[in-house]
N, C-alpha and C. Protein backbone atom coordinates (compact mmCIF):
# COMPACT_ATOMS: atom_id res chain seq x y z
N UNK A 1 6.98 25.16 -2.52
CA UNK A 1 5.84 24.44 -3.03
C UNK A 1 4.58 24.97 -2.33
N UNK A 2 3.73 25.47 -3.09
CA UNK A 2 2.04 25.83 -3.23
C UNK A 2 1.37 24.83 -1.99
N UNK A 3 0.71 25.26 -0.87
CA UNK A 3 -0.29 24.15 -0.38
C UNK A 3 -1.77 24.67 -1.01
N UNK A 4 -1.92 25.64 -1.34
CA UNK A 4 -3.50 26.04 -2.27
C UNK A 4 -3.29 25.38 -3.36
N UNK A 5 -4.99 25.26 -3.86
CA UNK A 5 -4.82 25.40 -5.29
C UNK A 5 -5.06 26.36 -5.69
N UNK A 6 -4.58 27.23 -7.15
CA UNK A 6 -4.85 28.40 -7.58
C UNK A 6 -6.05 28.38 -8.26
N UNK A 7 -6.65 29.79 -8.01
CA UNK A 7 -8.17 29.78 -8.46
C UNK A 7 -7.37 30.50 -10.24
N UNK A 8 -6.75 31.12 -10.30
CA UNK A 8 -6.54 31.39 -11.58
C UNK A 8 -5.56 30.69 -12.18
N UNK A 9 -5.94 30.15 -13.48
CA UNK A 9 -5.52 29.14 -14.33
C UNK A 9 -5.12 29.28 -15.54
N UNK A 10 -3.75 28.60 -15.80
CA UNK A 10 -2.96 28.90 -16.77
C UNK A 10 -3.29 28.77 -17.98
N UNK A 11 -3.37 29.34 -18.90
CA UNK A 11 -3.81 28.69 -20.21
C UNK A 11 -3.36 27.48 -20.74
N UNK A 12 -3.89 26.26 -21.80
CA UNK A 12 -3.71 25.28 -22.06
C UNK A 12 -2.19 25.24 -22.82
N UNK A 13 -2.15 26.68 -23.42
CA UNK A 13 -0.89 26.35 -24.44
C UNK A 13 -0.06 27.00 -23.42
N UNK A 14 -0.07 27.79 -22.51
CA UNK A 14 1.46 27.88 -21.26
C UNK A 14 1.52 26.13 -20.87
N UNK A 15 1.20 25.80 -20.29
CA UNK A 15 1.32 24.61 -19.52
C UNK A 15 1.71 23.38 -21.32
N UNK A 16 0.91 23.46 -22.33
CA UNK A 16 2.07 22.85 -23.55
C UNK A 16 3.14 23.09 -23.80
N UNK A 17 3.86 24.55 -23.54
CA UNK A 17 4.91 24.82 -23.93
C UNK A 17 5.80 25.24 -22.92
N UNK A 18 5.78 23.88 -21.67
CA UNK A 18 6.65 23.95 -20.58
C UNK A 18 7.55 23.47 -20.56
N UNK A 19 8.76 23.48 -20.73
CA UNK A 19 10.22 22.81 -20.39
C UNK A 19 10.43 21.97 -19.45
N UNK A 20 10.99 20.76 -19.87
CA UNK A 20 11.23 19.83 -18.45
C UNK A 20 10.50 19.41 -17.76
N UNK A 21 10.45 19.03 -17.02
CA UNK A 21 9.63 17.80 -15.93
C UNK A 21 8.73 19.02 -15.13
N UNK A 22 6.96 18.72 -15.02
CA UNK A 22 6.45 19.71 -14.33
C UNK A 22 5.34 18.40 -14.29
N UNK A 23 4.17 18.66 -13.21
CA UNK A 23 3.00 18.06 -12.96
C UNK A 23 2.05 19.00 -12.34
N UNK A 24 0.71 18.85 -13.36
CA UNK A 24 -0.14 19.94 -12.79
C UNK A 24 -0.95 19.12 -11.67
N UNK A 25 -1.80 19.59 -10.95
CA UNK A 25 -2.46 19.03 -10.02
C UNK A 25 -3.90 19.63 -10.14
N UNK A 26 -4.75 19.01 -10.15
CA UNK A 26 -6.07 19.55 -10.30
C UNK A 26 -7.08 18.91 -8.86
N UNK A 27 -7.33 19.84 -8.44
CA UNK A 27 -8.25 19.68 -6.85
C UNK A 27 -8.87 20.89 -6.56
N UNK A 28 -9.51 21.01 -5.22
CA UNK A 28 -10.07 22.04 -4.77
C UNK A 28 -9.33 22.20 -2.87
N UNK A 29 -9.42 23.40 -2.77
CA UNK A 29 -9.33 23.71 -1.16
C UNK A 29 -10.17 22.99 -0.15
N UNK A 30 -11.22 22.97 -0.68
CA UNK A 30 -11.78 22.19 0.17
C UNK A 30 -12.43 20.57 0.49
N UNK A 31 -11.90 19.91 -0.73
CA UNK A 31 -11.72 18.13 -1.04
C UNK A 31 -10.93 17.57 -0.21
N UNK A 32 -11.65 17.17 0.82
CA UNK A 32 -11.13 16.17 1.76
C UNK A 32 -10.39 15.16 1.24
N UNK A 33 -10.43 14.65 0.35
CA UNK A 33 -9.59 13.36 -0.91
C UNK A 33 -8.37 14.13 -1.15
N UNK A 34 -8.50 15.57 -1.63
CA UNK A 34 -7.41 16.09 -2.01
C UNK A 34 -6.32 16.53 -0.70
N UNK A 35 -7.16 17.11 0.28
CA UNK A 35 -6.06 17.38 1.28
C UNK A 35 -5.88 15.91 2.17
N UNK A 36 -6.17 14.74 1.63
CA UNK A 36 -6.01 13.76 2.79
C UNK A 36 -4.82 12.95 1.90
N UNK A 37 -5.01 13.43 0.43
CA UNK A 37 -3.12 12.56 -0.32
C UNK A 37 -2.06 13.67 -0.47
N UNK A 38 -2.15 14.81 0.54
CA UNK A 38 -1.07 15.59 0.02
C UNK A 38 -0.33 15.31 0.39
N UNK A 39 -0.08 14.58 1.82
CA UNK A 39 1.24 14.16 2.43
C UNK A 39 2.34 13.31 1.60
N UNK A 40 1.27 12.21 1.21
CA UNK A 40 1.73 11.47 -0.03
C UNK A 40 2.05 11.97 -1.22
N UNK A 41 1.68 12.89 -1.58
CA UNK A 41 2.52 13.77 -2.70
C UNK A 41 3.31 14.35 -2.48
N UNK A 42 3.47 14.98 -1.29
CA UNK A 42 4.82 16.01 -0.51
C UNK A 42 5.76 15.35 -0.55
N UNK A 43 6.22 13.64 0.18
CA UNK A 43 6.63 12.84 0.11
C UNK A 43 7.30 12.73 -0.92
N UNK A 44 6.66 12.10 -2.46
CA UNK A 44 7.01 11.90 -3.23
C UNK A 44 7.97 13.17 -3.90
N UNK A 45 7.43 13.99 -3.67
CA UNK A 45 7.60 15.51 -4.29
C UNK A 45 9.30 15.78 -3.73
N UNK A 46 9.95 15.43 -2.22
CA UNK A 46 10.60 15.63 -1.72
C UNK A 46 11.85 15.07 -2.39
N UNK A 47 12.26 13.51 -3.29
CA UNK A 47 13.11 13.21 -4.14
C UNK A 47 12.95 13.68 -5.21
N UNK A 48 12.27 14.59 -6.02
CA UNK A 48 12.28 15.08 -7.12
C UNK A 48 11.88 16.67 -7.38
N UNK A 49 13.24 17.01 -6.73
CA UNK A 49 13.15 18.71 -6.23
C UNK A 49 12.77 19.30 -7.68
N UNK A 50 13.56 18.68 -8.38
CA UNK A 50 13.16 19.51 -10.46
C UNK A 50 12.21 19.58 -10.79
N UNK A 51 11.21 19.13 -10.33
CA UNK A 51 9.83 19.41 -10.71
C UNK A 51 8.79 19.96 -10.73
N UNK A 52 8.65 20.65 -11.36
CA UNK A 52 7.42 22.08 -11.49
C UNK A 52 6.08 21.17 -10.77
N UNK A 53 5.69 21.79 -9.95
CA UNK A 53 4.29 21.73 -9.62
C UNK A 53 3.50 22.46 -9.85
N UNK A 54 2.49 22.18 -9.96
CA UNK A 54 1.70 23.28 -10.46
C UNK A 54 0.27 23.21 -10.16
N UNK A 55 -0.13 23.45 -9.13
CA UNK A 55 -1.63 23.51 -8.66
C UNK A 55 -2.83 24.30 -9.12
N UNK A 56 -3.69 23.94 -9.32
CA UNK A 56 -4.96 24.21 -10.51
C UNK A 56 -6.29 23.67 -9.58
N UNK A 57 -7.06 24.92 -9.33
CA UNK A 57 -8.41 24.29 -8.84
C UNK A 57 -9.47 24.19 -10.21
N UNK A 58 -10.08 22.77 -9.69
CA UNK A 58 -10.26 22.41 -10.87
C UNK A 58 -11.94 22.90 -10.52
N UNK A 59 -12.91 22.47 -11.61
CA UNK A 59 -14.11 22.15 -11.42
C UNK A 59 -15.39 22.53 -12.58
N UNK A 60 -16.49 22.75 -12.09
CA UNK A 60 -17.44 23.05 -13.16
C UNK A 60 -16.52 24.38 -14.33
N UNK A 61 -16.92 24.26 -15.76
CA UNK A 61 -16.60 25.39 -16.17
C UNK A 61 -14.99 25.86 -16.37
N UNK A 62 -14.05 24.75 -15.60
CA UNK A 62 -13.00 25.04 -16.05
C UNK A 62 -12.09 24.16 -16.84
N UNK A 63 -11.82 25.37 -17.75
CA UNK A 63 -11.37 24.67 -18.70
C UNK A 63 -9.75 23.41 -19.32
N UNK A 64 -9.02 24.30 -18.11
CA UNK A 64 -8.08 23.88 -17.88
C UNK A 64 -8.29 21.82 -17.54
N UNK A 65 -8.83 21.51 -16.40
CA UNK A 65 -9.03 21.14 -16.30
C UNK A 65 -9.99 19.47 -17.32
N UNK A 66 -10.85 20.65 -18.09
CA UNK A 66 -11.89 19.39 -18.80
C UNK A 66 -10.37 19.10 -20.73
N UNK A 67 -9.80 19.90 -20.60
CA UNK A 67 -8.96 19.82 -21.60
C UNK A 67 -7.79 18.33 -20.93
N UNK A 68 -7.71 17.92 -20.13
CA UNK A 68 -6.81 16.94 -19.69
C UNK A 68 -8.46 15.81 -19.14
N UNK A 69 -9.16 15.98 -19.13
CA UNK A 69 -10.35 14.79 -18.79
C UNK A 69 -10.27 14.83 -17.72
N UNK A 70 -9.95 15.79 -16.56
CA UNK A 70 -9.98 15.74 -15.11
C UNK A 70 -11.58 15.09 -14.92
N UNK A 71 -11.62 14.31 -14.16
CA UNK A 71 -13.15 14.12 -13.68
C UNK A 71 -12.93 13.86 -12.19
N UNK A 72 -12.19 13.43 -11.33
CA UNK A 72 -11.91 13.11 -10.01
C UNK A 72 -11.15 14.11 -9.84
N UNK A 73 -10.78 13.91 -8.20
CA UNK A 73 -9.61 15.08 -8.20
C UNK A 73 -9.17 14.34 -6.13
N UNK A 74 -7.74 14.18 -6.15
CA UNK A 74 -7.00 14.97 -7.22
C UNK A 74 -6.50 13.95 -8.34
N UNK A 75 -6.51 14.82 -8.98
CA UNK A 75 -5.80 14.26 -10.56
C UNK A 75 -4.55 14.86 -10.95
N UNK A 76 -3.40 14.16 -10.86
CA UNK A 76 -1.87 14.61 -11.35
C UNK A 76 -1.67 13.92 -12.61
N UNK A 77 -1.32 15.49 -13.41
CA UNK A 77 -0.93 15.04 -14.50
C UNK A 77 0.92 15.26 -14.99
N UNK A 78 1.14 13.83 -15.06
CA UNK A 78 2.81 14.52 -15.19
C UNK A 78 3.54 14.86 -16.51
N UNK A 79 4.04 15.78 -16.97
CA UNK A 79 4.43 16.06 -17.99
C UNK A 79 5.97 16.62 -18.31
N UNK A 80 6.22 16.65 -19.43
CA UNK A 80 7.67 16.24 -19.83
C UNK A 80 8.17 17.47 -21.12
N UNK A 81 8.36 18.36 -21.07
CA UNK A 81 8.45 19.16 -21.86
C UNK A 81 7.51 19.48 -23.06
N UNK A 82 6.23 19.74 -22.47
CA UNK A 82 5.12 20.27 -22.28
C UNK A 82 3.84 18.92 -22.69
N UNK A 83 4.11 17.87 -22.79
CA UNK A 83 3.49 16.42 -23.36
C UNK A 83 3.67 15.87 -21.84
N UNK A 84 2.03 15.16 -22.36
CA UNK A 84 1.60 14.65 -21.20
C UNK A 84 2.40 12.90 -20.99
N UNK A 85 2.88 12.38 -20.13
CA UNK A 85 3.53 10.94 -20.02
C UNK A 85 2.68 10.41 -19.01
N UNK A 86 1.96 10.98 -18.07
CA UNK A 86 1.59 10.07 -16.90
C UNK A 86 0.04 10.75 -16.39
N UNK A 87 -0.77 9.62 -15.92
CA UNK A 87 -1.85 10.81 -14.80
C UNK A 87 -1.95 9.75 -13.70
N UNK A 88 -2.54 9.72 -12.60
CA UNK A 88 -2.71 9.72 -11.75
C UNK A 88 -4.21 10.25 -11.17
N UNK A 89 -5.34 9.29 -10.90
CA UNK A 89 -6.37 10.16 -10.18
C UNK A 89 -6.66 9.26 -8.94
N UNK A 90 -6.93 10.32 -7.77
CA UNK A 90 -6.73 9.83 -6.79
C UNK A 90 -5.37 8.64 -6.12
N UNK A 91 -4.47 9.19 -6.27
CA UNK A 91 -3.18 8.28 -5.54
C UNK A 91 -3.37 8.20 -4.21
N UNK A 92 -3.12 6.70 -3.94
CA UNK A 92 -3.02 6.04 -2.45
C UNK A 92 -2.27 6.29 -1.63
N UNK A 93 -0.61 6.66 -1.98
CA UNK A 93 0.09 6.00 -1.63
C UNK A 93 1.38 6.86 -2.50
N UNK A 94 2.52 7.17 -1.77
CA UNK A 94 4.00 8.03 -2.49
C UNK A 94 4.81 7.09 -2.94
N UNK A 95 4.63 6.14 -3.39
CA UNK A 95 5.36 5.19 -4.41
C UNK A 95 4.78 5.15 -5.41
N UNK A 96 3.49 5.01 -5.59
CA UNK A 96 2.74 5.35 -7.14
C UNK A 96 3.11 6.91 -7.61
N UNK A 97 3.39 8.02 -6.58
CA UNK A 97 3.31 9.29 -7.24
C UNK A 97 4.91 9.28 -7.72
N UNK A 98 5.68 9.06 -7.19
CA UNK A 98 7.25 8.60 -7.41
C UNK A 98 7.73 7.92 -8.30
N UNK A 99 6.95 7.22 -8.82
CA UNK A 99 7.37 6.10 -9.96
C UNK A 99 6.54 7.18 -11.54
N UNK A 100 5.35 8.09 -11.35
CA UNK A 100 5.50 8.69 -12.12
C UNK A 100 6.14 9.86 -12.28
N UNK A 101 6.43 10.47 -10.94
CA UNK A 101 7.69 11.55 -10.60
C UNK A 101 8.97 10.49 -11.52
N UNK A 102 9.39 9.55 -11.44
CA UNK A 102 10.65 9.04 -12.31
C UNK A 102 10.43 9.19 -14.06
N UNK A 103 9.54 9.04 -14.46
CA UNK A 103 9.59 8.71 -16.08
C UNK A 103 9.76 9.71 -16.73
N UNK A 104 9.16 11.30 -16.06
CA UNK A 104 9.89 12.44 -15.89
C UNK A 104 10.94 13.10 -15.77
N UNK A 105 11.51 12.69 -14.58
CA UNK A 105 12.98 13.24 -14.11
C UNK A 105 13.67 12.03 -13.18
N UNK A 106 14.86 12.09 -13.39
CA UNK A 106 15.79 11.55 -12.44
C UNK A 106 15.61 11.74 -10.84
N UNK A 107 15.61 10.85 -10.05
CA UNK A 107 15.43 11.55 -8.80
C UNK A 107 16.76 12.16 -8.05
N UNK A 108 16.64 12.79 -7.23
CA UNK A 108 17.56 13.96 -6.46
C UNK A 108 18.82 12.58 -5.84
């Protein structure tokens, strides 16, 4: 698992036509918000090994991003064979990210 986010970004229809349980993540390297819930996502992330992560720096101009309504960050979006089921902006806490890690996939 990725601790960056990637500056280059997947196109809208790769990330539609993904198989199985994946969640993109939209933040920046340097968002104190974003690196202060990663633990809490690692956490969560840790019972639900099947799951594509997928890190995306988000921001002005990108598109990836304004195509899912990112406006905060971070913003997890969880998805299910390539359809969106869940988001998440700004999570508190690895029981909120876990309970949408479940509607996804089974946990480990």
């Amino acid at each position: 698992m990725t601790s960056e986010y990637k500056t280059e970004q997947p196109e809208r229809s790769e990330i539609d036509a993904l198989s199985g349980p994946a969640v993109v993540e939209f933040g920046t390297n340097w968002c104190g918000i974003c690196k202060a819930a990663q633990p809490n996502i690692t956490e969560a992330f840790a019972k639900y090994p099947n799951v594509r992560r997928i890190k995306v720096e988000d921001g002005s101009g990108r598109p990836l991003g304004r195509s899912f309504n990112v406006r905060l960050w971070p913003t997890l979006v969880f998805m299910r064979d390539g359809k969106q089921v869940a988001k998440l902006v700004r999570p508190e806490d690895s029981q909120s990210i876990a309970d949408a890690l479940a509607l996804i996939d089974a946990p480990a």
